[in-house]
C-alpha atoms as a PDB file:
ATOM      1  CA  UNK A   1      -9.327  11.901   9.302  1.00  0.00           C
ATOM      2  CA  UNK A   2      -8.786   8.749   7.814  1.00  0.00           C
ATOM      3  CA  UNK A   3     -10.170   8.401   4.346  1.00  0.00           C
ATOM      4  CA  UNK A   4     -10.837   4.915   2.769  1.00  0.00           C
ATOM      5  CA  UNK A   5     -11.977   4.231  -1.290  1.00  0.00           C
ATOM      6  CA  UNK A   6     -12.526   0.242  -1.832  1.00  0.00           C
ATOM      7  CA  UNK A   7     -12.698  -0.282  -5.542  1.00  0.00           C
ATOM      8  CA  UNK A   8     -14.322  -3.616  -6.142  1.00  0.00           C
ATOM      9  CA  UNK A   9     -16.515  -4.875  -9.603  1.00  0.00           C
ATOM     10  CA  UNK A  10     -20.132  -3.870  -8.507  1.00  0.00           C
ATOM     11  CA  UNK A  11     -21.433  -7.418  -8.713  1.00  0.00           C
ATOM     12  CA  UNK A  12     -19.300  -7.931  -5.579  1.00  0.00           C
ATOM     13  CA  UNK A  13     -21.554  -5.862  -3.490  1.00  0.00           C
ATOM     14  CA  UNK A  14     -25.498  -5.555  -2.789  1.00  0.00           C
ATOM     15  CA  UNK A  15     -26.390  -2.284  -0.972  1.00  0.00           C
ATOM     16  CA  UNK A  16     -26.917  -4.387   2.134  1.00  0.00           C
ATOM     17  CA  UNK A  17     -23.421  -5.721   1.879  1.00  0.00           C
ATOM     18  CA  UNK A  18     -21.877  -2.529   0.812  1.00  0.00           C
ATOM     19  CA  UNK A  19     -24.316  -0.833   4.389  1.00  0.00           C
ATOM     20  CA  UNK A  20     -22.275  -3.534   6.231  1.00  0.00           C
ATOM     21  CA  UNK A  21     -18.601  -3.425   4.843  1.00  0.00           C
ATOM     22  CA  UNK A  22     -18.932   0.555   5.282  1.00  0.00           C
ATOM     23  CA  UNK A  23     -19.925   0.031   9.045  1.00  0.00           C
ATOM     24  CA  UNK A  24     -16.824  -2.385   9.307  1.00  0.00           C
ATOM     25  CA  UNK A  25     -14.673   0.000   7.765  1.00  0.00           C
ATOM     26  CA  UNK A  26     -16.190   2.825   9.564  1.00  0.00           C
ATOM     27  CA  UNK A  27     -15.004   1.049  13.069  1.00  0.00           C
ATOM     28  CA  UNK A  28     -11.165   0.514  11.416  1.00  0.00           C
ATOM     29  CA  UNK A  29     -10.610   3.962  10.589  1.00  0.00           C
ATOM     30  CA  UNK A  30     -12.510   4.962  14.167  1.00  0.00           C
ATOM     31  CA  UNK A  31     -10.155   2.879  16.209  1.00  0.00           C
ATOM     32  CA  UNK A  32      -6.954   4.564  14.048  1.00  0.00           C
ATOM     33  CA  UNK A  33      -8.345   7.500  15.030  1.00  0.00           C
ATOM     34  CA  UNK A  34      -8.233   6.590  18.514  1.00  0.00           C
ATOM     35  CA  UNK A  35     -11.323   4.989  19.452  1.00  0.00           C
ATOM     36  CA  UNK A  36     -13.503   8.121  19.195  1.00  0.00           C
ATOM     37  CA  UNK A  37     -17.024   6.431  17.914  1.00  0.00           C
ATOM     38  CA  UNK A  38     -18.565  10.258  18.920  1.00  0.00           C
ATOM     39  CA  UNK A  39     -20.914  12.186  16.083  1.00  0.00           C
ATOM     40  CA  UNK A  40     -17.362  14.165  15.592  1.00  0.00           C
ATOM     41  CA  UNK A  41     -15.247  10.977  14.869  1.00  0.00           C
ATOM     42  CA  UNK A  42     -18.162   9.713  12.623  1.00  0.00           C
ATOM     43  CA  UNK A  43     -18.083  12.973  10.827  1.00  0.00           C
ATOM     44  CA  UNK A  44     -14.843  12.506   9.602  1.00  0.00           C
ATOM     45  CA  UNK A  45     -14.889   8.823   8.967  1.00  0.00           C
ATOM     46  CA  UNK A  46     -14.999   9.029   5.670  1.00  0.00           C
ATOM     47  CA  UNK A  47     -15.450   5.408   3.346  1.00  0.00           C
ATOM     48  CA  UNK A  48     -16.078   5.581  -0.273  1.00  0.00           C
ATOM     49  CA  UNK A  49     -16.990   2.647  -3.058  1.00  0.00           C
ATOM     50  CA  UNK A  50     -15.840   2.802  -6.460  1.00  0.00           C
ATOM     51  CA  UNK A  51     -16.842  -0.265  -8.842  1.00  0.00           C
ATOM     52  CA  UNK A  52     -15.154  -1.011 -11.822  1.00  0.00           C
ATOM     53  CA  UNK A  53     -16.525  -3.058 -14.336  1.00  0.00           C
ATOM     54  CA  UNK A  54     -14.488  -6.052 -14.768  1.00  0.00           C
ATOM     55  CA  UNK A  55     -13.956  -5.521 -18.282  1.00  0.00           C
ATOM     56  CA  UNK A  56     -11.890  -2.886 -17.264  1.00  0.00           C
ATOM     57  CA  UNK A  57      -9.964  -4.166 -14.553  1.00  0.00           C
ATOM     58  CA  UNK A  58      -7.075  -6.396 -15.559  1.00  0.00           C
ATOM     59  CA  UNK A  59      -5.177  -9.016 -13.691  1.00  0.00           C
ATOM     60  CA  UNK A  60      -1.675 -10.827 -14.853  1.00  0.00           C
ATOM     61  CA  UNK A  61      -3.326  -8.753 -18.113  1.00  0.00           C
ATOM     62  CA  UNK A  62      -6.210 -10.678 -18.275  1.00  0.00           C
ATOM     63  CA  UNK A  63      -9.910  -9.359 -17.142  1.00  0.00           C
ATOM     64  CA  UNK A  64     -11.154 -12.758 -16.765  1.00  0.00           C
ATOM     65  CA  UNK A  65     -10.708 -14.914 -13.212  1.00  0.00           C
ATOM     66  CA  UNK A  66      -7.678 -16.856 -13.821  1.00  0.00           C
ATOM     67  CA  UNK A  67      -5.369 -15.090 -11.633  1.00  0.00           C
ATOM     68  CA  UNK A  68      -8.055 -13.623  -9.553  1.00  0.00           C
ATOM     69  CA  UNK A  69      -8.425 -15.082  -5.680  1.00  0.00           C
ATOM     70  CA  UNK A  70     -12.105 -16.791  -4.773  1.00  0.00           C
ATOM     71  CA  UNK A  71     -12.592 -13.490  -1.976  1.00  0.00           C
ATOM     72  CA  UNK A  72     -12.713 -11.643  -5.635  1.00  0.00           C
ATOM     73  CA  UNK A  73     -10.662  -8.619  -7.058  1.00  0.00           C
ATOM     74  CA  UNK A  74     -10.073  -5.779  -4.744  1.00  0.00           C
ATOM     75  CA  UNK A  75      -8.347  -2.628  -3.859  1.00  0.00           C
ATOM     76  CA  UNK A  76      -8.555  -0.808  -0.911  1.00  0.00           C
ATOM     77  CA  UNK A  77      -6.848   2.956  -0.739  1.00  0.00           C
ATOM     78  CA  UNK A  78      -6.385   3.979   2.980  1.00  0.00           C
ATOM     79  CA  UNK A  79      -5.688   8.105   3.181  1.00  0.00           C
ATOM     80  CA  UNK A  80      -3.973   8.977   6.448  1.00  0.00           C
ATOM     81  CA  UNK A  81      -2.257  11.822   8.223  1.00  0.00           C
ATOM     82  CA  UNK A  82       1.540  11.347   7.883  1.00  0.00           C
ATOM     83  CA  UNK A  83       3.142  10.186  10.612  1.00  0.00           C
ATOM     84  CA  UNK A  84      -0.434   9.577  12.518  1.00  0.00           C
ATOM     85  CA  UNK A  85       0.488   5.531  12.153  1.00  0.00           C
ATOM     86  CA  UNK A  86       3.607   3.177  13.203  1.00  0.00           C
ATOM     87  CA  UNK A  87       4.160  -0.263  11.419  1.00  0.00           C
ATOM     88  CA  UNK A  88       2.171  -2.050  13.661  1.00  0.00           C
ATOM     89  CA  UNK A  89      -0.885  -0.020  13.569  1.00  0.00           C
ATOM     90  CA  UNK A  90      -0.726   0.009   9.510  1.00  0.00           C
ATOM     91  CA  UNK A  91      -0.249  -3.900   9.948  1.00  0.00           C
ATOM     92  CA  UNK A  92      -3.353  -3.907  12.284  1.00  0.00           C
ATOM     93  CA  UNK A  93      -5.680  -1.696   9.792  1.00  0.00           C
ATOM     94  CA  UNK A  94      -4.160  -4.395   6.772  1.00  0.00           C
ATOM     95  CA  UNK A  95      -5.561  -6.825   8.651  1.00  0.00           C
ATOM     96  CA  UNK A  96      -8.575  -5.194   9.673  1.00  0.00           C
ATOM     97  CA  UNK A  97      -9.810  -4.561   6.285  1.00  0.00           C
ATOM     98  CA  UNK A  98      -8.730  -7.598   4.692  1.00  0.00           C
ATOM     99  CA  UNK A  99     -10.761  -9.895   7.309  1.00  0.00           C
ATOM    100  CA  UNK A 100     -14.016  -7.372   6.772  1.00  0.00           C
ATOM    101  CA  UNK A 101     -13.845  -7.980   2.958  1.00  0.00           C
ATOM    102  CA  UNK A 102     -13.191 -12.019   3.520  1.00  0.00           C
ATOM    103  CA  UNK A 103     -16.125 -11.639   5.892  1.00  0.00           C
ATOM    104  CA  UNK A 104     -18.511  -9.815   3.723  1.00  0.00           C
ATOM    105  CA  UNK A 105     -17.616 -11.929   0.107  1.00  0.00           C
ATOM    106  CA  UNK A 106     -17.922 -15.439   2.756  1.00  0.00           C
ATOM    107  CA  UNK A 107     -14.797 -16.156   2.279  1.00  0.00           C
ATOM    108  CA  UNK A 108     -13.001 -16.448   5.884  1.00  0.00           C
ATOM    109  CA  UNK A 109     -10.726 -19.056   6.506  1.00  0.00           C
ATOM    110  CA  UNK A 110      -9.990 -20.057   2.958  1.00  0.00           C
ATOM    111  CA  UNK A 111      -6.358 -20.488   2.321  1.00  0.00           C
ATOM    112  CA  UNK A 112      -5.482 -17.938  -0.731  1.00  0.00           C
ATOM    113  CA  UNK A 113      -8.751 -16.582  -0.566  1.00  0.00           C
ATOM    114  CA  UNK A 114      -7.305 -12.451   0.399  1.00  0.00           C
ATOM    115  CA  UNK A 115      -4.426 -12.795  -2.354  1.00  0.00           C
ATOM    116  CA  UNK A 116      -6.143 -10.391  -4.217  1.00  0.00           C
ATOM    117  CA  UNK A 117      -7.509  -7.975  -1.799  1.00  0.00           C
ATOM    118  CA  UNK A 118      -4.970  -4.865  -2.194  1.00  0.00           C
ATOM    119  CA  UNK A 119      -4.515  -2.669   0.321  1.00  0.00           C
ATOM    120  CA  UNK A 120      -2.873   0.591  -0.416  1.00  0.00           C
ATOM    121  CA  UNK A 121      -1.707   3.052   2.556  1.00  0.00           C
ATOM    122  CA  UNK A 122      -1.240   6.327   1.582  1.00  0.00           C
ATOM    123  CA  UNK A 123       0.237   9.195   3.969  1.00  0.00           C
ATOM    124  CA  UNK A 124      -0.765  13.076   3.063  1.00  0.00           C
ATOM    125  CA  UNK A 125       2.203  15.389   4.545  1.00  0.00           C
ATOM    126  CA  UNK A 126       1.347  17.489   7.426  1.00  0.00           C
ATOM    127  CA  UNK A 127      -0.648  20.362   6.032  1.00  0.00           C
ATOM    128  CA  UNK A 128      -1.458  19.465   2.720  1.00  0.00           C
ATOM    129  CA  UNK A 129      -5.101  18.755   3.556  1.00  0.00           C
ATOM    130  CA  UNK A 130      -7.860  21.390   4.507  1.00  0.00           C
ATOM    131  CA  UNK A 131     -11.107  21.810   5.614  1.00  0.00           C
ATOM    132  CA  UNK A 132     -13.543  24.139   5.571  1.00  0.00           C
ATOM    133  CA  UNK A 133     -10.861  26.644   3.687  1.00  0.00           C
ATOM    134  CA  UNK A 134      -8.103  26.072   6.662  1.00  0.00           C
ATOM    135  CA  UNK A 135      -5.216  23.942   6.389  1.00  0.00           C
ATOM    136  CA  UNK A 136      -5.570  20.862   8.892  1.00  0.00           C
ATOM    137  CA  UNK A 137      -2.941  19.570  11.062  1.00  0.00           C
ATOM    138  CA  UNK A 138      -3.012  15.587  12.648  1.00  0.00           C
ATOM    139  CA  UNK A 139      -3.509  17.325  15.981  1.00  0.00           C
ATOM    140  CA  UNK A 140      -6.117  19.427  14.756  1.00  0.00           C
ATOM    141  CA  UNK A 141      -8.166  16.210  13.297  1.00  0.00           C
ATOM    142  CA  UNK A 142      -7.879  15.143  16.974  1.00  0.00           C
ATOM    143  CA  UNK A 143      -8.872  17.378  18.556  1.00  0.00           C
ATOM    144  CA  UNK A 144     -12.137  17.815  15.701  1.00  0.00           C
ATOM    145  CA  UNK A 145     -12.752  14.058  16.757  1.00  0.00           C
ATOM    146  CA  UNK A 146     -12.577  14.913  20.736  1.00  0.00           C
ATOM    147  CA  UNK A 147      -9.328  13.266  20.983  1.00  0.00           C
ATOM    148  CA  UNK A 148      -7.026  15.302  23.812  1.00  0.00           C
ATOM    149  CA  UNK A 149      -3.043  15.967  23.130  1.00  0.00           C
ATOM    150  CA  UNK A 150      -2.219  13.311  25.645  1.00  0.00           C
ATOM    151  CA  UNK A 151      -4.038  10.397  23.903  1.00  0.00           C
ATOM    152  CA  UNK A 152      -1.227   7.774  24.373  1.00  0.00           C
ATOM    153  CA  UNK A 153      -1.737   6.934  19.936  1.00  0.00           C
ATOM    154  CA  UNK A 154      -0.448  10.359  19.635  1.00  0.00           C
ATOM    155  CA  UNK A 155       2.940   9.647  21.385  1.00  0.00           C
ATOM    156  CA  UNK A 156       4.300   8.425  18.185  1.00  0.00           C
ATOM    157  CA  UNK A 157       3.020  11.157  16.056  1.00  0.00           C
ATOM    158  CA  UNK A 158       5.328  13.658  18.725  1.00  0.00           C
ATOM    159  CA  UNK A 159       8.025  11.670  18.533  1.00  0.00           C
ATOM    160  CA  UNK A 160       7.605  11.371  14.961  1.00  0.00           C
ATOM    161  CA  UNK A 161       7.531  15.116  13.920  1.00  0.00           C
ATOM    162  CA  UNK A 162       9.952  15.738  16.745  1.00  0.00           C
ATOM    163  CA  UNK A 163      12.363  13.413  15.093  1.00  0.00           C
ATOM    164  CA  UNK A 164      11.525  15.254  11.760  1.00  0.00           C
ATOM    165  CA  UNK A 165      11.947  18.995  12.997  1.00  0.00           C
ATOM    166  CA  UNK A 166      15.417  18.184  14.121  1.00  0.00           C
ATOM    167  CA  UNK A 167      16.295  16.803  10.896  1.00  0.00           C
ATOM    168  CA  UNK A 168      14.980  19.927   8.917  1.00  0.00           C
ATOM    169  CA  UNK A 169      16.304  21.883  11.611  1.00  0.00           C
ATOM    170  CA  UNK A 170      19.868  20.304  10.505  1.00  0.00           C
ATOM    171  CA  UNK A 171      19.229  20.805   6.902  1.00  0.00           C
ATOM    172  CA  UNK A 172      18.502  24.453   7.210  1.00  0.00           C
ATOM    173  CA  UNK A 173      14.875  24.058   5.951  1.00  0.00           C
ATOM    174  CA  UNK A 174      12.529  26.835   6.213  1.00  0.00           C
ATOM    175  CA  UNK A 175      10.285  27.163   9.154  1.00  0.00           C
ATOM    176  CA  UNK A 176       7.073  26.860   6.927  1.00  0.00           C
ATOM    177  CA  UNK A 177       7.876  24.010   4.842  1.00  0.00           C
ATOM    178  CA  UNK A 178       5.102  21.229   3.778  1.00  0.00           C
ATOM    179  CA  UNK A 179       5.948  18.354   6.253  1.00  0.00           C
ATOM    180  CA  UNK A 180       6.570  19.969   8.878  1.00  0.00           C
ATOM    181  CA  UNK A 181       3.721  19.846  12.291  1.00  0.00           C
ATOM    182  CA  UNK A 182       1.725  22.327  11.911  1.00  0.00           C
ATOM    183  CA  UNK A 183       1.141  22.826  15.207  1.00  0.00           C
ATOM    184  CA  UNK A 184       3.737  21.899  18.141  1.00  0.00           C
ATOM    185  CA  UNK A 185       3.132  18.672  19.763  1.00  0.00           C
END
């Protein structure tokens, strides 16, 4: 359940370009989530705007356009299981986002033009995020999205949580402790 907030100043984006730039994100976050464009991996394809006024928004401490880029001023917060994503796939969805916000704003293929486009990956540890009042695990978002065990993207999340109950394992931590899968791969 990939979640995605793109703060941006709100002249950036007419309602047809924000329609657009959500439908681009939309397919990002569906394809980290394995590809399932389905009602359920829709459902929890979550993409949120946030504008802020540039008055408020300060670059090199200025809230002018001197230091800003010609694609324009933004930041994009990615929300994402832990270990649901190895370097190359976060590398992928970097470049994924950046080239939908150069292609919305026109501005593909200018040198410079994405230096300040932000892109902020955040991970939330296994079972600190719930819905409908029960703790979710990143199989459990799977398997709400129609995705099955065996999907080959969730070989790394195994090995991943594998690697990570050994190590607790080692340090003597509890069985229930935040991190740890939820549910056995």
């Amino acid at each position: 359940m990939p979640m995605m907030t793109v703060q941006h100043p709100p002249e950036a984006l007419s309602q047809a370009k924000k329609d657009k730039l959500a439908e681009d994100l939309t397919k990002v976050i569906l394809a980290i989530e394995g590809g399932a464009d389905t009602p359920e991996g829709r459902s929890i394809a979550w993409v949120r705007f946030q504008p802020i006024e540039t008055k408020d928004w300060y670059l090199g401490g200025r809230s002018d356009s001197t230091f800003e880029a010609v694609a324009g001023r933004w930041l994009i917060e990615l929300n994402v299981p832990e270990g649901s994503m190895d370097q190359d796939r976060k590398s992928e969805c970097h470049r994924a986002i950046t080239k939908a916000i150069l292609k919305i704003t026109g501005k593909e293929g200018i040198e410079g033009a994405s230096r300040s486009i932000w892109i902020q990956l955040f991970e939330w540890p296994e079972g600190h995020l719930a819905t409908s009042g029960r703790t979710s695990s990143l199989l459990g978002i799977a398997q709400l999205a129609k995705i099955p065990a065996d999907h080959p993207l969730l070989a790394f999340p195994r090995a991943y949580f594998a690697a990570k109950d050994r190590l607790y394992d080692l340090a003597e931590f509890p069985e229930k402790t935040a991190g740890r899968a939820l549910v056995r791969y």
